[in-house]
C-alpha atoms as a PDB file:
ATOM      1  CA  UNK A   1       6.693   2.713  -8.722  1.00  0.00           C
ATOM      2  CA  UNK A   2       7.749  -1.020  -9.986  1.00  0.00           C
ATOM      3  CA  UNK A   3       8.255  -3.280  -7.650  1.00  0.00           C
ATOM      4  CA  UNK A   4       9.988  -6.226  -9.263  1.00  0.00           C
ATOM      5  CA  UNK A   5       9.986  -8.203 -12.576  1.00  0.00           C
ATOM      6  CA  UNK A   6       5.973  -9.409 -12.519  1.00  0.00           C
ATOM      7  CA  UNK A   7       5.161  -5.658 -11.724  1.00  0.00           C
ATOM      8  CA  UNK A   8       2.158  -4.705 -14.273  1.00  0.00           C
ATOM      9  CA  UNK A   9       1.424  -0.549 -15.223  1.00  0.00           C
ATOM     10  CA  UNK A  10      -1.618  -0.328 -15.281  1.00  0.00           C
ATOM     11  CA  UNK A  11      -3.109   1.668 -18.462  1.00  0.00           C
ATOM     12  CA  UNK A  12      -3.213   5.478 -17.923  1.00  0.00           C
ATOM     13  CA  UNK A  13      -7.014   5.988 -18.000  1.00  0.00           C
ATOM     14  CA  UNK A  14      -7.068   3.149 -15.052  1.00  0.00           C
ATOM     15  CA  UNK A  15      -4.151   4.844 -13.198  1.00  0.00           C
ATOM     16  CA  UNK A  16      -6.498   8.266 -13.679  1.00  0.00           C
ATOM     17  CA  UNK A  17      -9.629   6.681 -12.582  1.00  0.00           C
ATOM     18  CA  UNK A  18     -11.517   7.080 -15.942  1.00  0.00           C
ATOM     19  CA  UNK A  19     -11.779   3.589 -16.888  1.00  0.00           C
ATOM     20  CA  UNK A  20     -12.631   0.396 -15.317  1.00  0.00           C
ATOM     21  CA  UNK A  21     -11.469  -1.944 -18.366  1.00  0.00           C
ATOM     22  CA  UNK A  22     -12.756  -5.202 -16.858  1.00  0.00           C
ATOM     23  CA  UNK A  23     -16.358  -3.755 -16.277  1.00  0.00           C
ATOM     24  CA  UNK A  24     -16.172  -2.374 -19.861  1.00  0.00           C
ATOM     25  CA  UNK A  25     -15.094  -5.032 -21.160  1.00  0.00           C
ATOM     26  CA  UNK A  26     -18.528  -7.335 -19.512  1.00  0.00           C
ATOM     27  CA  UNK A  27     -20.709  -4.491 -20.913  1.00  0.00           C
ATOM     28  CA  UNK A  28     -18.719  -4.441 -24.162  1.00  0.00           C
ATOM     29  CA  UNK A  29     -19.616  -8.696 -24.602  1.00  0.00           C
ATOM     30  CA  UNK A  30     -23.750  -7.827 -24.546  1.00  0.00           C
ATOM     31  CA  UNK A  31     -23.398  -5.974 -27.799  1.00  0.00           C
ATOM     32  CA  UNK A  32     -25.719  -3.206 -26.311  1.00  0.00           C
ATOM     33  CA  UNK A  33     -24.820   0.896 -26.557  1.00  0.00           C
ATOM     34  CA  UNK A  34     -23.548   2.671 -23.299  1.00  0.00           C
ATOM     35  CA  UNK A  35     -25.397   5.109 -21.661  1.00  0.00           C
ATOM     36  CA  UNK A  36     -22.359   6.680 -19.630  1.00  0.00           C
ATOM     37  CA  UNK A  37     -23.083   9.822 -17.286  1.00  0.00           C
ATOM     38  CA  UNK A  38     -20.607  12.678 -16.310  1.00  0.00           C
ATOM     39  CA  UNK A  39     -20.586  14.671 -13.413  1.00  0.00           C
ATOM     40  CA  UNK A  40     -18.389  18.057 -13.451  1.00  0.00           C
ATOM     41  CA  UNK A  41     -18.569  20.734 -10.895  1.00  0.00           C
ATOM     42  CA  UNK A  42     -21.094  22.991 -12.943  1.00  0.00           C
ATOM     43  CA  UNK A  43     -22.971  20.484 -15.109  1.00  0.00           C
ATOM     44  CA  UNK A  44     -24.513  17.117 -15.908  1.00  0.00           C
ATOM     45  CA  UNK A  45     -23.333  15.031 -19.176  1.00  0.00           C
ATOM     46  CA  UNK A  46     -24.719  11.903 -20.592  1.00  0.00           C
ATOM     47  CA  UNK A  47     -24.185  10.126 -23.777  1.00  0.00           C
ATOM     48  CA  UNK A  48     -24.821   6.924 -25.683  1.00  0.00           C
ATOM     49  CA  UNK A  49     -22.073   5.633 -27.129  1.00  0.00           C
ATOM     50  CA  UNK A  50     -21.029   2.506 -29.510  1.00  0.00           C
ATOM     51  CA  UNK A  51     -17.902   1.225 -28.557  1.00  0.00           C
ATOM     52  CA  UNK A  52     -15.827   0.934 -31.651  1.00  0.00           C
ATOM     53  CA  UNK A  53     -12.225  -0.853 -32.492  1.00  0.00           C
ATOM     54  CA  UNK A  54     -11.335   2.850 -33.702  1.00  0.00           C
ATOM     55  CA  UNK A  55     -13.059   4.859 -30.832  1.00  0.00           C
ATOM     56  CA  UNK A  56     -16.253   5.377 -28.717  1.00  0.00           C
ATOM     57  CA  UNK A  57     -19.228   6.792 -31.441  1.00  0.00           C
ATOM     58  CA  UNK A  58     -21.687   8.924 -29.975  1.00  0.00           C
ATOM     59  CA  UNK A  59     -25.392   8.007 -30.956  1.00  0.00           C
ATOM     60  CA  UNK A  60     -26.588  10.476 -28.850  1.00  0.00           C
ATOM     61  CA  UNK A  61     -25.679  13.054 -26.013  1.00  0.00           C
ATOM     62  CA  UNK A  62     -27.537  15.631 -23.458  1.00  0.00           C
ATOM     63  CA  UNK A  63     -26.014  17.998 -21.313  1.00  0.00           C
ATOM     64  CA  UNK A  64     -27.986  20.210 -18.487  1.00  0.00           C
ATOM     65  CA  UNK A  65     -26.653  23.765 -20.707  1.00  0.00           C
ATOM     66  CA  UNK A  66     -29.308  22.190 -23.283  1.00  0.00           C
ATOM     67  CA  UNK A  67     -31.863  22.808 -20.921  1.00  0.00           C
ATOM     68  CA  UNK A  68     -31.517  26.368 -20.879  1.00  0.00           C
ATOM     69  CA  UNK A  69     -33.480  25.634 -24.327  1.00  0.00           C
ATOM     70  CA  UNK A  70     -36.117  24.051 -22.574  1.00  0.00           C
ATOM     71  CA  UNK A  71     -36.157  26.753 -20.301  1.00  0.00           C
ATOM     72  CA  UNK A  72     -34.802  25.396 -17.455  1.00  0.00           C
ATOM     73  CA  UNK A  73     -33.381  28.449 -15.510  1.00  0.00           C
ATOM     74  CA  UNK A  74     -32.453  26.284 -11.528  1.00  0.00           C
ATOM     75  CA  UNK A  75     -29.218  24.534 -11.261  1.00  0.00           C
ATOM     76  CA  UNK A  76     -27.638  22.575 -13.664  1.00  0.00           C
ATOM     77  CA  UNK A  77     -26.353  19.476 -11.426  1.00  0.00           C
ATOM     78  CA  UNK A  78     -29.100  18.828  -9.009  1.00  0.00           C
ATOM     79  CA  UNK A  79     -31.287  15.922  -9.074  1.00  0.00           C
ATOM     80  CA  UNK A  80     -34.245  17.933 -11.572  1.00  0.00           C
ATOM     81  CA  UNK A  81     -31.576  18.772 -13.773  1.00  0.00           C
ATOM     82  CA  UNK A  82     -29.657  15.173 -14.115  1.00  0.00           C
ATOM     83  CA  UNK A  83     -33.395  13.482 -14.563  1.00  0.00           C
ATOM     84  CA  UNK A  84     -34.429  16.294 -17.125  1.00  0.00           C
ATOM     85  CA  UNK A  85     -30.474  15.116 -19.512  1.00  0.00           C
ATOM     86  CA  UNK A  86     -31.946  11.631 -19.195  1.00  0.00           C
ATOM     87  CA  UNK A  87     -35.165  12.540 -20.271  1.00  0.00           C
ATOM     88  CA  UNK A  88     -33.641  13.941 -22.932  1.00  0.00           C
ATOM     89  CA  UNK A  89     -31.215  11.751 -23.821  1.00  0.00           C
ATOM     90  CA  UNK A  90     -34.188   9.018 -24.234  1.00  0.00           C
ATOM     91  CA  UNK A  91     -35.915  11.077 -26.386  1.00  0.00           C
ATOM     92  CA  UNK A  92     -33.255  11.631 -28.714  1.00  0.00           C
ATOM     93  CA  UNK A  93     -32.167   7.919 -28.398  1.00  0.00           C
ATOM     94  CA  UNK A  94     -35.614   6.884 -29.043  1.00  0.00           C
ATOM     95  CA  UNK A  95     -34.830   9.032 -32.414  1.00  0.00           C
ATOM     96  CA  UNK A  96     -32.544   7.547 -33.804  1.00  0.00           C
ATOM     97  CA  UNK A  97     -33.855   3.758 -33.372  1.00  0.00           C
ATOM     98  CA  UNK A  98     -32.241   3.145 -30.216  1.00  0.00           C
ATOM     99  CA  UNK A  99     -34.213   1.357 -27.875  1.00  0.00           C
ATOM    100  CA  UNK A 100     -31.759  -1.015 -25.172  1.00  0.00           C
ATOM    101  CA  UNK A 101     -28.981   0.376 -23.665  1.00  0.00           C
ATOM    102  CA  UNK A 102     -26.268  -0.805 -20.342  1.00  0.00           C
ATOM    103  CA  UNK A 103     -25.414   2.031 -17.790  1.00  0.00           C
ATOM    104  CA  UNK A 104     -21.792   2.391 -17.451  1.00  0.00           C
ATOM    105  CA  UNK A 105     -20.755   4.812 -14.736  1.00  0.00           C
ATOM    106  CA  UNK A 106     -17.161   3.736 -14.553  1.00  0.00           C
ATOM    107  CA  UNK A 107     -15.316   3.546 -11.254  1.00  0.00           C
ATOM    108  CA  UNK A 108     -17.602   5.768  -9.486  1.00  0.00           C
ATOM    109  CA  UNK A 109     -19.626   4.496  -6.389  1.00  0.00           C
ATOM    110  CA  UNK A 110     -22.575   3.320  -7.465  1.00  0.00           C
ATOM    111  CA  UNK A 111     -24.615   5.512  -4.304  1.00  0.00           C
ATOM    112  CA  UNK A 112     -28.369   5.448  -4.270  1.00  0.00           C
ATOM    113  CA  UNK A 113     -30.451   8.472  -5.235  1.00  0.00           C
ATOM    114  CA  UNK A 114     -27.076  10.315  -6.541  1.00  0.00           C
ATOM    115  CA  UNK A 115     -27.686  12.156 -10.285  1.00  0.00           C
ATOM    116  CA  UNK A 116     -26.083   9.278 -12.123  1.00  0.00           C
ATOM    117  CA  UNK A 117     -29.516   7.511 -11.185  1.00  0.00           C
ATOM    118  CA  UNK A 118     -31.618  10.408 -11.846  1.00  0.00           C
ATOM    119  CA  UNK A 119     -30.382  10.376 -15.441  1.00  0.00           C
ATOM    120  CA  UNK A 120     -30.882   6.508 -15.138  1.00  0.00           C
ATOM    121  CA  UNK A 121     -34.392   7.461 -14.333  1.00  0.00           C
ATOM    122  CA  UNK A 122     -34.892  10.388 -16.877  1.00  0.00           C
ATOM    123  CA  UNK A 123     -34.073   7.395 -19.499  1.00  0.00           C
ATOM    124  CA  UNK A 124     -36.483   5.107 -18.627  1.00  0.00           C
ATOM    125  CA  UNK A 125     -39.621   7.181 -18.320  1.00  0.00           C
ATOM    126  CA  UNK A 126     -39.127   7.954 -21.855  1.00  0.00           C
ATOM    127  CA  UNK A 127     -39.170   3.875 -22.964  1.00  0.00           C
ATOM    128  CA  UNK A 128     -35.434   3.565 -22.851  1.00  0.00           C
ATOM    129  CA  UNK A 129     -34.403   0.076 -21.277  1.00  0.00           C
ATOM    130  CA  UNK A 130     -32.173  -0.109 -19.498  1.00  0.00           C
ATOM    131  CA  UNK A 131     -31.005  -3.321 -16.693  1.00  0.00           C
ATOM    132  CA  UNK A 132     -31.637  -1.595 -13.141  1.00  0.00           C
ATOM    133  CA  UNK A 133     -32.281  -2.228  -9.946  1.00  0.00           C
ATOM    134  CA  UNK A 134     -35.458  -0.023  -8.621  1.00  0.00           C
ATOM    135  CA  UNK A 135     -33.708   0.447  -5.442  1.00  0.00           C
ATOM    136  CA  UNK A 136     -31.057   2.657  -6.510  1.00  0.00           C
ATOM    137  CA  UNK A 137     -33.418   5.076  -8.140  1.00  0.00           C
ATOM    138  CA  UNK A 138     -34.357   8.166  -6.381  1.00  0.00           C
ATOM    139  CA  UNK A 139     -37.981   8.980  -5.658  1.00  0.00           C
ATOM    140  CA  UNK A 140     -40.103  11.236  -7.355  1.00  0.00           C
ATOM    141  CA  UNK A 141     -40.000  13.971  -4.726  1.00  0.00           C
ATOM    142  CA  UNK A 142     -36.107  13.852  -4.947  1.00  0.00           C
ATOM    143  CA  UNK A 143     -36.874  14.339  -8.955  1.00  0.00           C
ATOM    144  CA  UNK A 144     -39.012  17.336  -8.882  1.00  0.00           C
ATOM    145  CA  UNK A 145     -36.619  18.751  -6.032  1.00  0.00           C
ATOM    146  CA  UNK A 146     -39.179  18.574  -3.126  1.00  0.00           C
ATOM    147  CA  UNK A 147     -36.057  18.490  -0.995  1.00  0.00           C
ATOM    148  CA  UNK A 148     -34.790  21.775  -2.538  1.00  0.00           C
ATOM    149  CA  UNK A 149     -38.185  23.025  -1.948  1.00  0.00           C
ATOM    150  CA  UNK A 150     -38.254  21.984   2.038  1.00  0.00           C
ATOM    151  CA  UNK A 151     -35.027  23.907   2.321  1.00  0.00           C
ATOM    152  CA  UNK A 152     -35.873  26.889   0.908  1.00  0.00           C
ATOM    153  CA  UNK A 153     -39.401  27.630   2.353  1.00  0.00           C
ATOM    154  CA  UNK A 154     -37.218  26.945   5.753  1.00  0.00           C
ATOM    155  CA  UNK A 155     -34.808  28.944   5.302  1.00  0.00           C
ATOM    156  CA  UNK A 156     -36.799  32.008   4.044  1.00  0.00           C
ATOM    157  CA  UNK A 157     -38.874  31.732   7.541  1.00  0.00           C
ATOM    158  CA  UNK A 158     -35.622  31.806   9.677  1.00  0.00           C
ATOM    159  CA  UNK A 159     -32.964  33.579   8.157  1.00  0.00           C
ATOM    160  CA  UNK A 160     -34.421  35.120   5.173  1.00  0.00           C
ATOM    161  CA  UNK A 161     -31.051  36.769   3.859  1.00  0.00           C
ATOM    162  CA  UNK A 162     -29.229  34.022   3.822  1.00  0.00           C
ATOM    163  CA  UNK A 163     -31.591  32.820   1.549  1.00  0.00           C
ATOM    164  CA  UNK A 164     -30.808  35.419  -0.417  1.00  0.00           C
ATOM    165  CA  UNK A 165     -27.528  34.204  -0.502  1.00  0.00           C
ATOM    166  CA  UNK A 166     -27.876  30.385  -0.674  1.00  0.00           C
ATOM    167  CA  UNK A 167     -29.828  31.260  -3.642  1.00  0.00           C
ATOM    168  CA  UNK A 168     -28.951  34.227  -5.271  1.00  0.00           C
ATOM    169  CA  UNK A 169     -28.511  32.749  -8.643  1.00  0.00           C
ATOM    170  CA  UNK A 170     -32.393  31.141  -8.785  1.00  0.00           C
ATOM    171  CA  UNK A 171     -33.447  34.329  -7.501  1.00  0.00           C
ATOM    172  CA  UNK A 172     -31.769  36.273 -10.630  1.00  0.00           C
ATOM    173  CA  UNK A 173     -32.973  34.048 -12.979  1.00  0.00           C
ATOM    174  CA  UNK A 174     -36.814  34.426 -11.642  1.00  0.00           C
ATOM    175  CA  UNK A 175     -36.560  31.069 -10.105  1.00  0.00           C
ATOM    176  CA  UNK A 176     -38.367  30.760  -6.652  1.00  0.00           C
ATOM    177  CA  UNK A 177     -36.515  28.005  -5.068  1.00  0.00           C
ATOM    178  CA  UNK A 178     -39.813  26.980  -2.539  1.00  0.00           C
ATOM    179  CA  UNK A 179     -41.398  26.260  -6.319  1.00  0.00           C
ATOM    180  CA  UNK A 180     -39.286  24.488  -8.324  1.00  0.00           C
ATOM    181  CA  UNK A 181     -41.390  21.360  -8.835  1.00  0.00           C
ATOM    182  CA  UNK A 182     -43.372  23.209 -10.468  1.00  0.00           C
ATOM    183  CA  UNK A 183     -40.595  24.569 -12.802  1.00  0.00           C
ATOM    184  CA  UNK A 184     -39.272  21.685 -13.866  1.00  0.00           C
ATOM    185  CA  UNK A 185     -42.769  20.464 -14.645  1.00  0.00           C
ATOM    186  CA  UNK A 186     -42.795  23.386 -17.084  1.00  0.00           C
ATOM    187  CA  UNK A 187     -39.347  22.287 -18.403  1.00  0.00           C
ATOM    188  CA  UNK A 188     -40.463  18.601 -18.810  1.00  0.00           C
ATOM    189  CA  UNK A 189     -43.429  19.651 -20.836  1.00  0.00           C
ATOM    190  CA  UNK A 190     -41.504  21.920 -23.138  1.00  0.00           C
ATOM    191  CA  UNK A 191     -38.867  18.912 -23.816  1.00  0.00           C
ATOM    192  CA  UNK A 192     -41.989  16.715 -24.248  1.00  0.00           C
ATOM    193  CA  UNK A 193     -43.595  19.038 -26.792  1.00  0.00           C
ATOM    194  CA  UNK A 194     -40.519  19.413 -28.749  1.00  0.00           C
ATOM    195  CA  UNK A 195     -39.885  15.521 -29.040  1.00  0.00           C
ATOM    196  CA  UNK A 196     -43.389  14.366 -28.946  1.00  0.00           C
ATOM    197  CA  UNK A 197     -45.566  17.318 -29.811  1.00  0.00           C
ATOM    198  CA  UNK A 198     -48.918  18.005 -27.945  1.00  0.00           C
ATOM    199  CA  UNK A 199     -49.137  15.703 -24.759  1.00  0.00           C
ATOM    200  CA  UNK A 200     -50.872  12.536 -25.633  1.00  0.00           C
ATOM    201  CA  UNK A 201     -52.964  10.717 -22.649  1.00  0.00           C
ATOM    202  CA  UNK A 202     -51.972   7.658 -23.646  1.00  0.00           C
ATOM    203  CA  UNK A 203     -48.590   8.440 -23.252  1.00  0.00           C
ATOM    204  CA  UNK A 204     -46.910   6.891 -26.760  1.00  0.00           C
ATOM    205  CA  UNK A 205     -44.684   8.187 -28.899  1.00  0.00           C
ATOM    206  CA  UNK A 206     -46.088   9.490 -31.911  1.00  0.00           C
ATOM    207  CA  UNK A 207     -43.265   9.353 -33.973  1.00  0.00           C
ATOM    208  CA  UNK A 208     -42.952   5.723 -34.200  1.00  0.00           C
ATOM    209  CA  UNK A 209     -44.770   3.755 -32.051  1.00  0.00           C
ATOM    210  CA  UNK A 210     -42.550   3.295 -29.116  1.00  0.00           C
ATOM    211  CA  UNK A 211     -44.475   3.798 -25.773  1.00  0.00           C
ATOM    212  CA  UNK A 212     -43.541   6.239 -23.222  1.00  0.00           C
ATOM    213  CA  UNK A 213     -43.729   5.767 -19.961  1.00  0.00           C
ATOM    214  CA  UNK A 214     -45.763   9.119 -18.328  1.00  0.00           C
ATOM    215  CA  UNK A 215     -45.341   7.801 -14.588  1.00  0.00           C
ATOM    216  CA  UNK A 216     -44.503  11.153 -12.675  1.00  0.00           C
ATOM    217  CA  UNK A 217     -46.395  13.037 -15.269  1.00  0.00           C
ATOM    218  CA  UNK A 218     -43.291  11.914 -17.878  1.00  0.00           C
END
């Protein structure tokens, strides 16, 4: 409520939370696209964007339903999944001709490891850059869900039906939970085979030149 002549509104998507305007506006200055994630409840959303006077244009987007074409069949907001959008994401950015982009995460806490960073991550494998610091990055057990794993194999040992519970949904989609590094090394290859065709050793992108970084077998 106002509180006197000097009182200022602030602009709605400010007031929501959506929009820090004086970080945009620093990213905004360095000309560069903005690779912005989402988080909902269900799913993982990232996009590069090109701010415009008229309204944000999307170069390029990736969302963790995609995957499903990938066949990705585990959840669709853990740390695998948020890496695997990135990956993708890069790929298609890589596409088009874009190769810089700023990560802009809005007024979210910037917390180490979380998915924003795993998308961060996805990105740069493929040759995306992108200004980071390597600390905030999660690991590459956290990627391939080696923590997921852990869980699972201990939870089958002691209380099997809860297991059944915890992960009912894996289960019905023929997912072993105590595996899924290994499935989303499956997924990562079919994304990679679609972009980039046949796995190179040399890791480059034979579409046009750009190198790809294959650390963590990306």
């Amino acid at each position: 409520m106002a509180r006197g002549a000097l009182y200022k509104v602030m602009f709605r998507r400010r007031r929501e939370g959506a929009t820090d305007y004086r970080l945009r506006r620093k990213l905004l200055l360095s000309g560069k696209p903005l690779l912005v994630v989402r988080k909902t409840s269900r799913h993982i959303i990232a996009q590069l964007v090109k701010p415009r006077p008229q309204g944000d244009e999307v170069i390029a987007s990736a969302t963790s339903i995609e995957l499903r074409k990938y066949r990705w069949r585990a959840s669709t907001k853990n740390c695998p999944a948020a890496y695997l959008v990135g990956y993708l994401l890069g790929l298609k950015a890589l596409r088009k001709g874009v190769k810089e982009a700023v990560l802009y995460i809005g007024l979210h806490q910037p917390v180490k490891g979380a998915a924003v960073f795993a998308v961060l991550k996805g990105a740069l494998d493929t040759g995306l850059e992108v200004p980071h610091g390597e600390e905030v990055l999660p690991n590459e057990d956290r990627i391939k869900g080696k923590h997921v794993e852990a869980y699972a194999k201990q939870l089958l040992e002691q209380n099997p039906q809860l297991y059944e519970r915890r992960f009912s949904k894996y289960i019905k989609e023929g997912v072993r939970p105590e595996e899924l590094s290994r499935h989303f090394e499956r997924c990562l290859e079919q994304i990679k085979k679609a972009f980039i065709g046949s796995s190179s050793p040399k890791g480059r992108w034979e579409g046009g030149g750009v190198a790809v970084n294959r650390s963590m077998g990306a």
